[in-house]
C-alpha atoms as a PDB file:
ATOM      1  CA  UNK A   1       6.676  -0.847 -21.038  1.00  0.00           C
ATOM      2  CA  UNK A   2       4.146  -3.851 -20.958  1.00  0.00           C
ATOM      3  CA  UNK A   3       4.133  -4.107 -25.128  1.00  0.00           C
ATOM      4  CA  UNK A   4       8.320  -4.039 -24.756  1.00  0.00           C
ATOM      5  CA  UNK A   5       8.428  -6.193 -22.173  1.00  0.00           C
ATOM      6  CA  UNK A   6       6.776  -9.167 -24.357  1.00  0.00           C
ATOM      7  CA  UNK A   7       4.739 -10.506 -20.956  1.00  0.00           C
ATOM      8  CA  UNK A   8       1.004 -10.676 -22.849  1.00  0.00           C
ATOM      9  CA  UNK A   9       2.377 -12.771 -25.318  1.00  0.00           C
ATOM     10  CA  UNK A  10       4.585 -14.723 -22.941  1.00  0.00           C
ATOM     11  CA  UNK A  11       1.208 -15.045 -20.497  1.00  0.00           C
ATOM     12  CA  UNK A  12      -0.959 -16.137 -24.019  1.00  0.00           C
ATOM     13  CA  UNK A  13       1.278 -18.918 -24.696  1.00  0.00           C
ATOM     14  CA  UNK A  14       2.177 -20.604 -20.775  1.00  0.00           C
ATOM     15  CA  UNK A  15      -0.135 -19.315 -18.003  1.00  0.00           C
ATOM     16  CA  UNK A  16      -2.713 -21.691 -18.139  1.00  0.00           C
ATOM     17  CA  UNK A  17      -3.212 -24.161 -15.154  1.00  0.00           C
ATOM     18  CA  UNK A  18      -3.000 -28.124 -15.753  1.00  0.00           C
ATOM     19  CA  UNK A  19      -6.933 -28.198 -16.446  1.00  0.00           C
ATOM     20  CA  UNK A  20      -6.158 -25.633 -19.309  1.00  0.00           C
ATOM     21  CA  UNK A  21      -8.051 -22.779 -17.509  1.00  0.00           C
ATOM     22  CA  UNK A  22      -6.184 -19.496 -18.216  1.00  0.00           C
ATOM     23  CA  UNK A  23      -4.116 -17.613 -14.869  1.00  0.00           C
ATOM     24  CA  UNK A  24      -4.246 -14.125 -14.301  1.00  0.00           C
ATOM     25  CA  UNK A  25      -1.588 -11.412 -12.883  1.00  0.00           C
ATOM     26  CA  UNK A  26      -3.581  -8.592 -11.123  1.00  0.00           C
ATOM     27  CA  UNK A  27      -2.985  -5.591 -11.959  1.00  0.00           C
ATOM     28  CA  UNK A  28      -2.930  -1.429 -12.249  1.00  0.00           C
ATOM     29  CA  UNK A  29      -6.302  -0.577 -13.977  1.00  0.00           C
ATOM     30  CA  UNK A  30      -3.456   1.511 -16.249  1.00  0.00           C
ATOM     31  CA  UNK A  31      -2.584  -1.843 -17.962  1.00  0.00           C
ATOM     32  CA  UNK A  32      -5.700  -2.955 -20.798  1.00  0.00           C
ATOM     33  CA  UNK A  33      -8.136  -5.190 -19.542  1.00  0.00           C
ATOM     34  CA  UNK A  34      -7.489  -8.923 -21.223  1.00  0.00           C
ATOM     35  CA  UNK A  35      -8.146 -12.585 -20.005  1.00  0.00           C
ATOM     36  CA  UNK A  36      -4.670 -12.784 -18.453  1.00  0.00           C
ATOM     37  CA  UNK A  37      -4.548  -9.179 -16.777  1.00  0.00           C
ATOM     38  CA  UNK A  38      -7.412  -8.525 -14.337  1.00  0.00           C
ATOM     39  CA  UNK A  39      -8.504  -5.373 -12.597  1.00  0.00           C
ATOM     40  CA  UNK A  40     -10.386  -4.556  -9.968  1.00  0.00           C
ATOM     41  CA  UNK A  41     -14.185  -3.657 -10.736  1.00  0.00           C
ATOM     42  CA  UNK A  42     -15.064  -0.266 -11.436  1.00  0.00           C
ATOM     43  CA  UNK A  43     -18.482   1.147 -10.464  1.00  0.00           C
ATOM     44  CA  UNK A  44     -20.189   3.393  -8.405  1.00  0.00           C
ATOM     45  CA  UNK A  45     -22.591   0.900  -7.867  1.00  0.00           C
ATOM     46  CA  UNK A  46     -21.286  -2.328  -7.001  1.00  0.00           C
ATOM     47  CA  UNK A  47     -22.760  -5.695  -6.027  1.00  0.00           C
ATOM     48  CA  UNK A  48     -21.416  -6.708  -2.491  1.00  0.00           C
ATOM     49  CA  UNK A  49     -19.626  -9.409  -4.265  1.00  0.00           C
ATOM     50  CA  UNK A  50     -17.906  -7.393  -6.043  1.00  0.00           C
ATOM     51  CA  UNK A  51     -17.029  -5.117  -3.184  1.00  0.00           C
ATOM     52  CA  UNK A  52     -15.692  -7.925  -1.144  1.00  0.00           C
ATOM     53  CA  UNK A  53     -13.348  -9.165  -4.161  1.00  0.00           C
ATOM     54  CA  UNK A  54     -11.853  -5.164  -4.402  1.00  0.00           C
ATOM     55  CA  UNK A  55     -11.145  -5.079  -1.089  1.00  0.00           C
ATOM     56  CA  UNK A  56      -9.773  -9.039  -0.414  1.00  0.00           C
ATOM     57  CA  UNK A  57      -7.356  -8.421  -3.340  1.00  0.00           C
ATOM     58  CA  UNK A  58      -6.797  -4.807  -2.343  1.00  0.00           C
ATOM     59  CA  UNK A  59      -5.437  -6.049   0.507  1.00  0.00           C
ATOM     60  CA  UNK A  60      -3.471  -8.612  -1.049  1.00  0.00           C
ATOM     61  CA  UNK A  61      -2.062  -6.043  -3.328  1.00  0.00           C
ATOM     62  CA  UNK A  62      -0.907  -3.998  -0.148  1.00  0.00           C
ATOM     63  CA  UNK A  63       0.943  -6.875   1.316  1.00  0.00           C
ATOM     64  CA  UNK A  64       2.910  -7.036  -2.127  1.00  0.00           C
ATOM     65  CA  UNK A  65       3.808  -3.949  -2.100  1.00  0.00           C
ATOM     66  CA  UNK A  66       5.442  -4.134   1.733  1.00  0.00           C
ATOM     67  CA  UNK A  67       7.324  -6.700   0.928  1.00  0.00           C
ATOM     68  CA  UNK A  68       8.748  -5.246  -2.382  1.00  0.00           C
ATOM     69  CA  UNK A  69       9.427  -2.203  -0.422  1.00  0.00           C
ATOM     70  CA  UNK A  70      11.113  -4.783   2.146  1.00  0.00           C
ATOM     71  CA  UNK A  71      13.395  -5.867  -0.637  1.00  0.00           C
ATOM     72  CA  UNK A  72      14.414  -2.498  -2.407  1.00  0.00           C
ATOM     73  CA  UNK A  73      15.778  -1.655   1.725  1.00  0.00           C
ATOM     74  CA  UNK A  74      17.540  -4.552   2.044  1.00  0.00           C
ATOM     75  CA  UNK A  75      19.194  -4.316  -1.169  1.00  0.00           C
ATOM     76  CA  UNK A  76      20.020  -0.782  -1.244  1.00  0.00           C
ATOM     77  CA  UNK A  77      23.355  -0.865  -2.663  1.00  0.00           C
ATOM     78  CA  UNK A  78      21.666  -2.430  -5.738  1.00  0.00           C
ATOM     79  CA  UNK A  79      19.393   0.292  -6.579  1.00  0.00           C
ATOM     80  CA  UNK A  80      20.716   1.940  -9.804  1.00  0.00           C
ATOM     81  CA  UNK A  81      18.338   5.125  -9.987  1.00  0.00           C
ATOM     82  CA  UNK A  82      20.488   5.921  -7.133  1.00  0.00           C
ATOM     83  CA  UNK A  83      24.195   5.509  -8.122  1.00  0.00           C
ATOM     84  CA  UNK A  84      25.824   8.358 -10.348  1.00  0.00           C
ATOM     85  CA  UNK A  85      26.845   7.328 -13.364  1.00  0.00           C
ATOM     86  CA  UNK A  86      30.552   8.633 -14.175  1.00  0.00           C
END
């Protein structure tokens, strides 16, 4: 889906910020690791740093997910993987 969707090559060519330093989406550790897709750390042992950025953007990642949950409720009747197809 991410390789037919064209978004790392749309990402490589505009998300960078004014100064020219590249932006990042976060996202599944499923999706490859690359400069504009980042992941939360993965180790046993990890530096409290490191801890604290897993669980701020854990948390971040939660409220995301309310809120798309929010939208697929309040737009029920536009949910296709619902509707019969004739």
């Amino acid at each position: 889906m991410l390789a037919d969707s064209c978004l790392l090559e749309d990402l490589q060519r505009f998300a960078y910020a004014p100064n020219g330093r590249p932006m990042c989406l976060y996202r599944d550790p499923a999706y490859p690791l690359r400069v504009h897709l980042q992941a939360p750390f993965r180790d046993h042992l990890l530096p409290p740093n490191f801890q604290a950025f897993n669980a701020s953007m854990s948390a971040v990642r939660e409220s995301v997910e309310w809120l798309f949950n929010d939208v697929v409720n309040y737009f029920k009747f536009i949910d296709l993987k619902k509707k019969k197809l004739d």
